[in-house]
N, C-alpha and C. Protein backbone atom coordinates (compact mmCIF):
# COMPACT_ATOMS: atom_id res chain seq x y z
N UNK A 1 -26.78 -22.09 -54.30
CA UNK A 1 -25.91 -23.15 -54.78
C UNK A 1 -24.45 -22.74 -54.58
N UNK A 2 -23.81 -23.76 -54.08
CA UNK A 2 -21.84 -23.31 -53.86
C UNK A 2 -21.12 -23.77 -55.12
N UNK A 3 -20.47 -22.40 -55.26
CA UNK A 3 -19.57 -22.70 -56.49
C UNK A 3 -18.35 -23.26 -56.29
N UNK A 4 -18.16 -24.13 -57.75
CA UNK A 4 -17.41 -25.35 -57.13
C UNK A 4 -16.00 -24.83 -57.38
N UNK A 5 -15.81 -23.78 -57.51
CA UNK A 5 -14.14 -23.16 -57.41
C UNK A 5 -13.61 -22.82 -56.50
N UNK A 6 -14.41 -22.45 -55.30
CA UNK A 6 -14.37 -21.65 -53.94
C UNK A 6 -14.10 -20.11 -54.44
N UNK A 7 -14.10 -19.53 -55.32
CA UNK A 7 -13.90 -18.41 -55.74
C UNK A 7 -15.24 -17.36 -55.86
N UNK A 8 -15.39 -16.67 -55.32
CA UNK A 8 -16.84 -15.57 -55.61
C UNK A 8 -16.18 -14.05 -56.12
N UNK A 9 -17.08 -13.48 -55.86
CA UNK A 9 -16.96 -11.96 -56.35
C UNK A 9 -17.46 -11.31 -54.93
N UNK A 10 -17.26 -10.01 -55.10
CA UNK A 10 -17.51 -8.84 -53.94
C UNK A 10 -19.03 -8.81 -53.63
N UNK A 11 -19.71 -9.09 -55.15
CA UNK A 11 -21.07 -8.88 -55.44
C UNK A 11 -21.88 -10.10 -54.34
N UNK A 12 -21.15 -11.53 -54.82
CA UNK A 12 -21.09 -12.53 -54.25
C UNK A 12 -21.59 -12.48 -52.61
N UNK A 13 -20.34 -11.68 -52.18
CA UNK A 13 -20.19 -12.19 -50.70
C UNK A 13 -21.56 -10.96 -49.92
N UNK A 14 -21.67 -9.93 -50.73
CA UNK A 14 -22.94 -8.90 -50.37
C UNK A 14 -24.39 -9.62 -49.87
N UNK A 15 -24.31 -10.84 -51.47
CA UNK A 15 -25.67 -11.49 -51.42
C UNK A 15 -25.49 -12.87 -50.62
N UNK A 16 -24.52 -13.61 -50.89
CA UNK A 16 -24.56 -14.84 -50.62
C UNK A 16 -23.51 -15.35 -49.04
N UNK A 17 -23.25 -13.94 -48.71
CA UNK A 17 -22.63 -14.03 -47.03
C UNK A 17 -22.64 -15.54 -46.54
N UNK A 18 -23.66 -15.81 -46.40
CA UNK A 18 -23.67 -17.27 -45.80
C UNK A 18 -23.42 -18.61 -45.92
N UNK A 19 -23.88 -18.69 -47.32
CA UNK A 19 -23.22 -19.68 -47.96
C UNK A 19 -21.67 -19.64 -48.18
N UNK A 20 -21.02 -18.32 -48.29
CA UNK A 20 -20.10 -18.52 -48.67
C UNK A 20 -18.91 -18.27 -47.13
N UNK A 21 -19.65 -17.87 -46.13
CA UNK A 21 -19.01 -18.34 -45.07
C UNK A 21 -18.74 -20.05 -44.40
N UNK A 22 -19.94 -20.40 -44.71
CA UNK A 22 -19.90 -21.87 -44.45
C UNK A 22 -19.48 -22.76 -45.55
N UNK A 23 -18.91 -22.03 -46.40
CA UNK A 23 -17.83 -23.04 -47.54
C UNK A 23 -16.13 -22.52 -46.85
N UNK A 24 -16.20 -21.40 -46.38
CA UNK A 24 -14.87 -20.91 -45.63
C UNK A 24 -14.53 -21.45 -44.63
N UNK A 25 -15.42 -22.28 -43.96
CA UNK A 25 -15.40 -22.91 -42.69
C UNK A 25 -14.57 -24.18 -43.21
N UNK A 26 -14.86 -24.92 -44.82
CA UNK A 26 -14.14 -25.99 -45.38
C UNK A 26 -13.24 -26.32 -45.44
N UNK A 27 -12.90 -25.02 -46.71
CA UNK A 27 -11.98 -24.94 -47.45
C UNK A 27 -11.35 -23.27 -47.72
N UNK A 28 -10.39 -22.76 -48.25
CA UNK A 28 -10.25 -21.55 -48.18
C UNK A 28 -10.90 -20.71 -49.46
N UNK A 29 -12.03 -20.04 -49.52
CA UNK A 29 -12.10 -19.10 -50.46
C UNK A 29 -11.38 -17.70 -51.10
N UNK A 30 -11.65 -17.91 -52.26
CA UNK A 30 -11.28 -16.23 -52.95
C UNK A 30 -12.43 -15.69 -52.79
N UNK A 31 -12.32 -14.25 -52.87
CA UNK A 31 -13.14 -12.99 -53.41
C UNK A 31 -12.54 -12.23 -54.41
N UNK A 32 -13.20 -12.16 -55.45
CA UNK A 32 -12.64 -11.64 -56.14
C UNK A 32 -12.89 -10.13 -56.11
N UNK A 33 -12.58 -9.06 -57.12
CA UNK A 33 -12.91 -8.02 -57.32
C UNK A 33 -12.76 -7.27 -58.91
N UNK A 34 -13.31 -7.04 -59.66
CA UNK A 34 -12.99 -6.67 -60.91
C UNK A 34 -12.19 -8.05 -61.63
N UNK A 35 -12.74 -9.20 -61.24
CA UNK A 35 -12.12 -10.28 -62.19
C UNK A 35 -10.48 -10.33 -61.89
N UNK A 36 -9.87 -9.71 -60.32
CA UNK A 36 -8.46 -10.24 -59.73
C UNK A 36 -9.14 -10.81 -58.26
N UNK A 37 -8.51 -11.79 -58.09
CA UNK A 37 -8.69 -12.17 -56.69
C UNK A 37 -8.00 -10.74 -55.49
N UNK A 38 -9.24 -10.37 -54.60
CA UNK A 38 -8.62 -9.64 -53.54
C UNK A 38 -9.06 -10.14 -52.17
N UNK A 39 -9.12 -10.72 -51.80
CA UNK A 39 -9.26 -11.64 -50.13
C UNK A 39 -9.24 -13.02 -50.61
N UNK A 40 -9.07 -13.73 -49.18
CA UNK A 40 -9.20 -15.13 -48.79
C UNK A 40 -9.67 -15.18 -47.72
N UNK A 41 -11.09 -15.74 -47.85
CA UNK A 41 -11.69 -16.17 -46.44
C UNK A 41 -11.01 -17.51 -46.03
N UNK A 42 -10.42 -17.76 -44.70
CA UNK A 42 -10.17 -19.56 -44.21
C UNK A 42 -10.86 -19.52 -42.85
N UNK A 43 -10.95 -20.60 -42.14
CA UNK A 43 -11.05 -20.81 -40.80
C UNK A 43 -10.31 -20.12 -39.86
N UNK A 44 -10.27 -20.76 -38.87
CA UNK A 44 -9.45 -20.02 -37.79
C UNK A 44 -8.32 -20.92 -37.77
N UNK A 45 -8.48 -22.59 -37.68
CA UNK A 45 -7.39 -23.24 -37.48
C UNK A 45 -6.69 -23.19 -38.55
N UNK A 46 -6.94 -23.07 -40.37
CA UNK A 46 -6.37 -22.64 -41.12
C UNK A 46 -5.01 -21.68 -40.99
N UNK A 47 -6.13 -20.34 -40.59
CA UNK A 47 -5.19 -19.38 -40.38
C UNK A 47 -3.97 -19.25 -38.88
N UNK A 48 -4.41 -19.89 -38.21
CA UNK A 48 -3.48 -20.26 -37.02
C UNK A 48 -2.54 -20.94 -37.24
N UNK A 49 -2.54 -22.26 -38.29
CA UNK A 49 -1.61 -22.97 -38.95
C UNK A 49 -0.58 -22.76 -39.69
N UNK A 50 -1.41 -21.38 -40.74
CA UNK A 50 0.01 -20.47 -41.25
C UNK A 50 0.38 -19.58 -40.65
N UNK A 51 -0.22 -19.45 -39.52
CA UNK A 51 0.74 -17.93 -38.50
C UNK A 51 2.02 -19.00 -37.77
N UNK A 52 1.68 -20.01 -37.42
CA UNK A 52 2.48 -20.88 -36.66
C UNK A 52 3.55 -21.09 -37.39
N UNK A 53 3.45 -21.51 -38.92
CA UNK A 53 4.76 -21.93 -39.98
C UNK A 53 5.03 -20.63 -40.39
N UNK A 54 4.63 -19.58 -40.66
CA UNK A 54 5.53 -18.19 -40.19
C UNK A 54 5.94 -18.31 -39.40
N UNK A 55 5.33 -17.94 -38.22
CA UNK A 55 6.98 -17.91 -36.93
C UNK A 55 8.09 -18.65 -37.12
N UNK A 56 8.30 -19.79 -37.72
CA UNK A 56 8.96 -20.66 -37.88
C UNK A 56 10.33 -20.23 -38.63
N UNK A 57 9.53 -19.34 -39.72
CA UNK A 57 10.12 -18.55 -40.71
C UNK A 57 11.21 -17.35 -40.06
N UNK A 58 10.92 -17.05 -38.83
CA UNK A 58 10.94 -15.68 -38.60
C UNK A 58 12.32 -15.69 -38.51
N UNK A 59 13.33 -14.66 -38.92
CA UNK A 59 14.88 -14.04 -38.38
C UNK A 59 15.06 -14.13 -37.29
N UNK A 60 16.30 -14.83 -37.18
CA UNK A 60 17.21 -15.04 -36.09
C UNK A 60 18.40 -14.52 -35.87
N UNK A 61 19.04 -14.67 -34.67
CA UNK A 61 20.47 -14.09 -34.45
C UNK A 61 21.19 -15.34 -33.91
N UNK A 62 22.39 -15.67 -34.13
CA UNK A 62 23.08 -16.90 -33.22
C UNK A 62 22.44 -16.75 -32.22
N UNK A 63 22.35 -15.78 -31.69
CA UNK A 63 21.97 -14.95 -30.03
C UNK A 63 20.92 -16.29 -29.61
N UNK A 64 19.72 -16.15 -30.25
CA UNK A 64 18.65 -16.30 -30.29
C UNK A 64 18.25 -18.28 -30.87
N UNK A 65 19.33 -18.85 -31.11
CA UNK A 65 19.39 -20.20 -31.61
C UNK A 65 19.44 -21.06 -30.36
N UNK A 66 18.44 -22.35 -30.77
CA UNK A 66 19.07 -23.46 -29.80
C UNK A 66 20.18 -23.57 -29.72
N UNK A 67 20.91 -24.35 -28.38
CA UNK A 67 22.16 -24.99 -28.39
C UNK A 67 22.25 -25.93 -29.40
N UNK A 68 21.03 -26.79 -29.74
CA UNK A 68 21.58 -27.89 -30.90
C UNK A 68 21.65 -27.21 -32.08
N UNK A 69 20.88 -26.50 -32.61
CA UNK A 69 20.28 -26.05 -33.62
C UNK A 69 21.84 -25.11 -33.59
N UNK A 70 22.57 -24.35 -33.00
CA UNK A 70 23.72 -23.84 -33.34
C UNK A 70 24.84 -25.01 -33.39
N UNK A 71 24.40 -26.07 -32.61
CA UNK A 71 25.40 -27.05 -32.72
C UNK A 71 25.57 -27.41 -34.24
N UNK A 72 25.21 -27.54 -34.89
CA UNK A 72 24.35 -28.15 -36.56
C UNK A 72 25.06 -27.28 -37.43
N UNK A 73 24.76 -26.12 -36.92
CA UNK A 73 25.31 -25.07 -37.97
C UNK A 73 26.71 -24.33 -37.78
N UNK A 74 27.15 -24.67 -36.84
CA UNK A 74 28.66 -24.84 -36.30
C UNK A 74 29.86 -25.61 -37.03
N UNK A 75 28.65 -27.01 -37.48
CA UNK A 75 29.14 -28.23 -38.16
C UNK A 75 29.40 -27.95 -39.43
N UNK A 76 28.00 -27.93 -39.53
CA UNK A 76 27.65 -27.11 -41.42
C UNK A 76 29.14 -26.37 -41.94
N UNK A 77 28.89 -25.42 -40.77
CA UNK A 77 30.16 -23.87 -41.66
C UNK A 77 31.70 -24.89 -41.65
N UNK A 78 32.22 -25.80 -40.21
CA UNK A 78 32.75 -26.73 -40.34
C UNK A 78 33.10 -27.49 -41.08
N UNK A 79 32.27 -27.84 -41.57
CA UNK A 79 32.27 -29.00 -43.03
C UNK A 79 32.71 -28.17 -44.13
N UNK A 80 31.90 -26.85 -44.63
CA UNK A 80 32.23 -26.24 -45.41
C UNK A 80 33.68 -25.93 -45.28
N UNK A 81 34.13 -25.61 -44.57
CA UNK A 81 35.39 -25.12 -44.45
C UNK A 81 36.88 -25.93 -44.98
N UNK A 82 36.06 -27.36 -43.85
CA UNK A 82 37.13 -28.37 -44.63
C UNK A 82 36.95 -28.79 -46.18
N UNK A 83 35.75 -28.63 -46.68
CA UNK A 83 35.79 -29.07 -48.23
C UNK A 83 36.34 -28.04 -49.04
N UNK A 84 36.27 -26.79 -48.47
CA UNK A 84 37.05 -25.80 -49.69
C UNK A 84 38.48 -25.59 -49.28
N UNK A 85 39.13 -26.20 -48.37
CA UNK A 85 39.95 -26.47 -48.32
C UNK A 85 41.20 -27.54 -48.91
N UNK A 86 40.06 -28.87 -48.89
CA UNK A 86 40.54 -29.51 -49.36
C UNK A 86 40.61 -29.39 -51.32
N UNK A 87 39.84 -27.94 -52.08
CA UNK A 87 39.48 -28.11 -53.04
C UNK A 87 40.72 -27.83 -53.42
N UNK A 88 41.41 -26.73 -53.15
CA UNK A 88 42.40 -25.88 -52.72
C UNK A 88 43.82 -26.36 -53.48
């Protein structure tokens, strides 16, 4: 039977491997361990989805910016500049 939390135990995944892979295929599971969650089983497209919105995340250098995307923030510091100016 699948538990309806998506959450198991270590003990869990020893005995019930299968079931609880093909609930991972769903939705994302916990494993727990000593009553703290320590893994998350997801899919693949899951996990491809948050590697993708990481990169997204990742540090930049002007170097390394679109032309628009520096165009924007050119503006930004721009704008800023004239409003604390005008606070002045």
């Amino acid at each position: 039977m699948t538990n309806r939390t998506g959450s198991y135990t270590t003990s869990d995944l020893s005995r019930k491997s299968g079931d609880i892979i093909a609930e991972a295929l769903r939705r994302p599971v916990t494993i727990t361990q000593r009553n703290k969650p320590r893994l998350v089983l997801l899919n693949i497209e899951d996990y491809e989805r948050l590697m993708r919105q990481s990169d997204m995340r990742a540090v930049g250098t002007i170097e390394t910016m679109s032309d628009a995307l520096l165009a924007d923030f050119e503006g930004a510091v721009d704008a800023y500049a004239d409003s604390d100016e005008t606070s002045r």
